[in-house]
N, C-alpha and C. Protein backbone atom coordinates (compact mmCIF):
# COMPACT_ATOMS: atom_id res chain seq x y z
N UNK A 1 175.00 -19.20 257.37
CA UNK A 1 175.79 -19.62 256.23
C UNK A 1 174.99 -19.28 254.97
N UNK A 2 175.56 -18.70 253.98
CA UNK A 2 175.32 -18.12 252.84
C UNK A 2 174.75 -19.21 251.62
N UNK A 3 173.58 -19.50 251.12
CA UNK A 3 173.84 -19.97 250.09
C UNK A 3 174.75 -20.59 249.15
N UNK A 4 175.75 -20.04 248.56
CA UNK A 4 176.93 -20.46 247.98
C UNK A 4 177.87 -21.03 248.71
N UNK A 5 177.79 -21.07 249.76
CA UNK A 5 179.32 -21.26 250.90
C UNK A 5 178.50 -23.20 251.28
N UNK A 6 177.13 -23.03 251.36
CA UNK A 6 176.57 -24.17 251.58
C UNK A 6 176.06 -25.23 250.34
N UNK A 7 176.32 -25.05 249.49
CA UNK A 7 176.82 -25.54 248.21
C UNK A 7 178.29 -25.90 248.01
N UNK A 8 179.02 -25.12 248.31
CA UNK A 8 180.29 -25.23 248.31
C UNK A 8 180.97 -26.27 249.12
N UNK A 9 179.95 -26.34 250.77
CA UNK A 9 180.98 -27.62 251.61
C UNK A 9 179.83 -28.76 250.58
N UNK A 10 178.75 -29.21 250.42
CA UNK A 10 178.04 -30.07 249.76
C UNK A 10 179.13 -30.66 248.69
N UNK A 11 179.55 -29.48 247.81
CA UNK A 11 180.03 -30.10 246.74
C UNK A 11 181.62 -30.65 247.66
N UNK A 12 182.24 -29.76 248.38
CA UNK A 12 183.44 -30.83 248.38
C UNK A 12 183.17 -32.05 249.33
N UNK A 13 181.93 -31.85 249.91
CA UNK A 13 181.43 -33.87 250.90
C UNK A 13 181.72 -34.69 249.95
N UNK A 14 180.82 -34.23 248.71
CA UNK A 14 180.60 -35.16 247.99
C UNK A 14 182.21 -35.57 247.07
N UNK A 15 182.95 -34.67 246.84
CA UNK A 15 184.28 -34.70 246.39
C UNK A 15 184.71 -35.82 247.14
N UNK A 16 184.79 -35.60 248.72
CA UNK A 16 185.77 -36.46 249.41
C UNK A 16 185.13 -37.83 249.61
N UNK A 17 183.62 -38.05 249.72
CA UNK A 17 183.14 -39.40 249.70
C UNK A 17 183.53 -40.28 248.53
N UNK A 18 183.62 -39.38 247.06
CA UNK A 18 184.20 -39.98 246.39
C UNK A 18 185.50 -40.46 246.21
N UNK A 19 186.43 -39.41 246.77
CA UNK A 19 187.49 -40.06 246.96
C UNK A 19 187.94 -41.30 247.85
N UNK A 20 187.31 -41.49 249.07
CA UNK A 20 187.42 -42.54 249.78
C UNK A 20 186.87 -43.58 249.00
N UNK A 21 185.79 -43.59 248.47
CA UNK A 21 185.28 -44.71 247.95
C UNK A 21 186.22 -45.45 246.73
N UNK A 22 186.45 -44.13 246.29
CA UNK A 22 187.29 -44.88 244.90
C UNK A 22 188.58 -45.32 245.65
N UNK A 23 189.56 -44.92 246.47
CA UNK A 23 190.51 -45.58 247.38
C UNK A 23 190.56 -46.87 248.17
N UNK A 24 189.08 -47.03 248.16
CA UNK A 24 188.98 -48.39 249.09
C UNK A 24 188.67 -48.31 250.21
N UNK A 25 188.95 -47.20 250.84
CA UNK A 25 189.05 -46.16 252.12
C UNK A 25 187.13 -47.05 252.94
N UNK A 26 187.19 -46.87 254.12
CA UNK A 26 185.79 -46.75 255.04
C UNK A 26 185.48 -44.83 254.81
N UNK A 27 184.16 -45.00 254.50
CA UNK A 27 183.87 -43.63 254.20
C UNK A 27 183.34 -42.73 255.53
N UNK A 28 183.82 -41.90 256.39
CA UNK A 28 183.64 -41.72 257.27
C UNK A 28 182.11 -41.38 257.64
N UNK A 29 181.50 -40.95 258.75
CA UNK A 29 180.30 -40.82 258.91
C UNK A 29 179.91 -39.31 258.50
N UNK A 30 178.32 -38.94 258.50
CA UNK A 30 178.15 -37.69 257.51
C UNK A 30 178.74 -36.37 258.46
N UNK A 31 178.69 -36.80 259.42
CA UNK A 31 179.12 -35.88 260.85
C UNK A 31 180.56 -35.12 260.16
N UNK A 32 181.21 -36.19 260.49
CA UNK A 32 182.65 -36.28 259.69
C UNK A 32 182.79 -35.55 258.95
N UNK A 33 182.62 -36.22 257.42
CA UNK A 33 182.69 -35.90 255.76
C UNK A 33 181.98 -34.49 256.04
N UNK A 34 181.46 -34.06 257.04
CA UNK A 34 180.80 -32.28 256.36
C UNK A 34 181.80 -31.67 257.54
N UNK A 35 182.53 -31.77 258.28
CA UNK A 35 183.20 -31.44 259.35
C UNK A 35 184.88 -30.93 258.13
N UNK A 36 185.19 -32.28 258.11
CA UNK A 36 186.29 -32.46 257.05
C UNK A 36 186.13 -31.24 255.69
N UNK A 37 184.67 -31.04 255.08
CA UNK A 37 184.30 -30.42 253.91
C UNK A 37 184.70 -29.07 254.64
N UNK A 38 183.66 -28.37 255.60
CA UNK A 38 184.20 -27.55 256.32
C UNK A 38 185.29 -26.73 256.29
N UNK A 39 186.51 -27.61 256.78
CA UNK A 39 187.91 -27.37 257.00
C UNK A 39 187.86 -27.09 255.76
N UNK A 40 188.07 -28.18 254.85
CA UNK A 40 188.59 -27.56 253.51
C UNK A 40 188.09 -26.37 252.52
N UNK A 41 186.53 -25.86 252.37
CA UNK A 41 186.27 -24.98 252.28
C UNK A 41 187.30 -23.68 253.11
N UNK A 42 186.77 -23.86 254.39
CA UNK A 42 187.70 -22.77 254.79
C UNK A 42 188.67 -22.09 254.44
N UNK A 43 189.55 -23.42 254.02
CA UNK A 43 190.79 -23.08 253.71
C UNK A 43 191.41 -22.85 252.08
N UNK A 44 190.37 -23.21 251.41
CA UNK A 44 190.11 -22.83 250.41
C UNK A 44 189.89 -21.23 250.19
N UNK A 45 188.96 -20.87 250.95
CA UNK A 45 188.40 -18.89 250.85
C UNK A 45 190.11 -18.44 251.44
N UNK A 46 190.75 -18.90 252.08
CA UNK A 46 191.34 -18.19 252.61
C UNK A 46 192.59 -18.17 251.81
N UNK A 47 193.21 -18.88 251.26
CA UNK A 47 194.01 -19.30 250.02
C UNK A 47 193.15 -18.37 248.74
N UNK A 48 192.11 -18.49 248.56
CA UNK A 48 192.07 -17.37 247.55
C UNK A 48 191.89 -16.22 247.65
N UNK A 49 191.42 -15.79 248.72
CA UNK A 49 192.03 -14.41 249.66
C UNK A 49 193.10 -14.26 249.29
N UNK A 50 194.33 -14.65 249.61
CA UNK A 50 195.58 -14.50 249.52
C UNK A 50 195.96 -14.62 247.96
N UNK A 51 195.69 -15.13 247.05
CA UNK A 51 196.37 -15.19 246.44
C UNK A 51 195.41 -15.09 244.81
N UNK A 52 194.38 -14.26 245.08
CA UNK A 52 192.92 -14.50 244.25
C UNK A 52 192.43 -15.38 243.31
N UNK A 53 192.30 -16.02 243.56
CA UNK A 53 192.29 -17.32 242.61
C UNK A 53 190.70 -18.06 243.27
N UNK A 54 190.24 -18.78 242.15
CA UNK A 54 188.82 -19.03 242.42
C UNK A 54 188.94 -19.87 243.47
N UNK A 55 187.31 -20.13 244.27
CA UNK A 55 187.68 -20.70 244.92
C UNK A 55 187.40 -22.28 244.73
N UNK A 56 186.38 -22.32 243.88
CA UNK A 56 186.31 -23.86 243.38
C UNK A 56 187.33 -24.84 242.63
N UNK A 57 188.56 -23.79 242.01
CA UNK A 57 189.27 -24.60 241.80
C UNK A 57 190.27 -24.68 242.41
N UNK A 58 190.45 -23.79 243.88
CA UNK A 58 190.88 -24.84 245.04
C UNK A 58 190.61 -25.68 245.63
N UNK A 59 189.07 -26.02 245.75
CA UNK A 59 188.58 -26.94 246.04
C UNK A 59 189.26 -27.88 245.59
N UNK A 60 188.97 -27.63 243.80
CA UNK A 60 189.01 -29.19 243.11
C UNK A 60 190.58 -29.37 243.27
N UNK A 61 191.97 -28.77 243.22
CA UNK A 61 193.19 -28.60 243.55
C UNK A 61 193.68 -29.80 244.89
N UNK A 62 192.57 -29.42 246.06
CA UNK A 62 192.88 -29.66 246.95
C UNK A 62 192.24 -31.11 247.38
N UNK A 63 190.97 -31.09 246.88
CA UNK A 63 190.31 -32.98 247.07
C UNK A 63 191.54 -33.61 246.01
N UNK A 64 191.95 -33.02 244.86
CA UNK A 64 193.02 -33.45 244.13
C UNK A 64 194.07 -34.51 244.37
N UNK A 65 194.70 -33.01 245.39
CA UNK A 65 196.24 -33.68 246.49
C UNK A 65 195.66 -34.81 247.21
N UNK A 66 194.47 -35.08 247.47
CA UNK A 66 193.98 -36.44 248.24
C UNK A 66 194.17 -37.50 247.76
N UNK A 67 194.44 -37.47 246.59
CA UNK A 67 194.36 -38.97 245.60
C UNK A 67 196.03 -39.34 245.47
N UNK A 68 196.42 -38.28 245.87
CA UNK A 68 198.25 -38.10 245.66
C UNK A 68 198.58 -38.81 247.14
N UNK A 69 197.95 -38.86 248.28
CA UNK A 69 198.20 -39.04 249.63
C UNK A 69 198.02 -40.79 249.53
């Protein structure tokens, strides 16, 4: 894993710990929250693949829709 790509799940862990926390939510374990970051990275590169658009602000787009859920 690349430098930037491992920054990238870091920053959205930390995105989604925050979001649980501020929800009230049990914050899952670190196993988890970098499993979860993972996915969403992923799917982030691949969404801006498609459609070129950065990918951090799919990130931030997508921990976003979490607060909407």
């Amino acid at each position: 894993m690349g430098f930037i790509r491992y920054q990238q799940e870091r920053l959205a862990a930390r995105l989604l710990r925050w979001q649980f926390e501020k929800n009230g939510e049990p914050v899952p374990d670190d196993n988890q929250l970098a499993r979860r970051a993972r996915i969403i990275v992923d799917d982030a590169h691949r969404i801006a693949k498609e459609r070129g658009k950065n990918v951090m602000a799919i990130l931030k787009d997508m921990v976003g829709d979490l607060r909407k859920r």
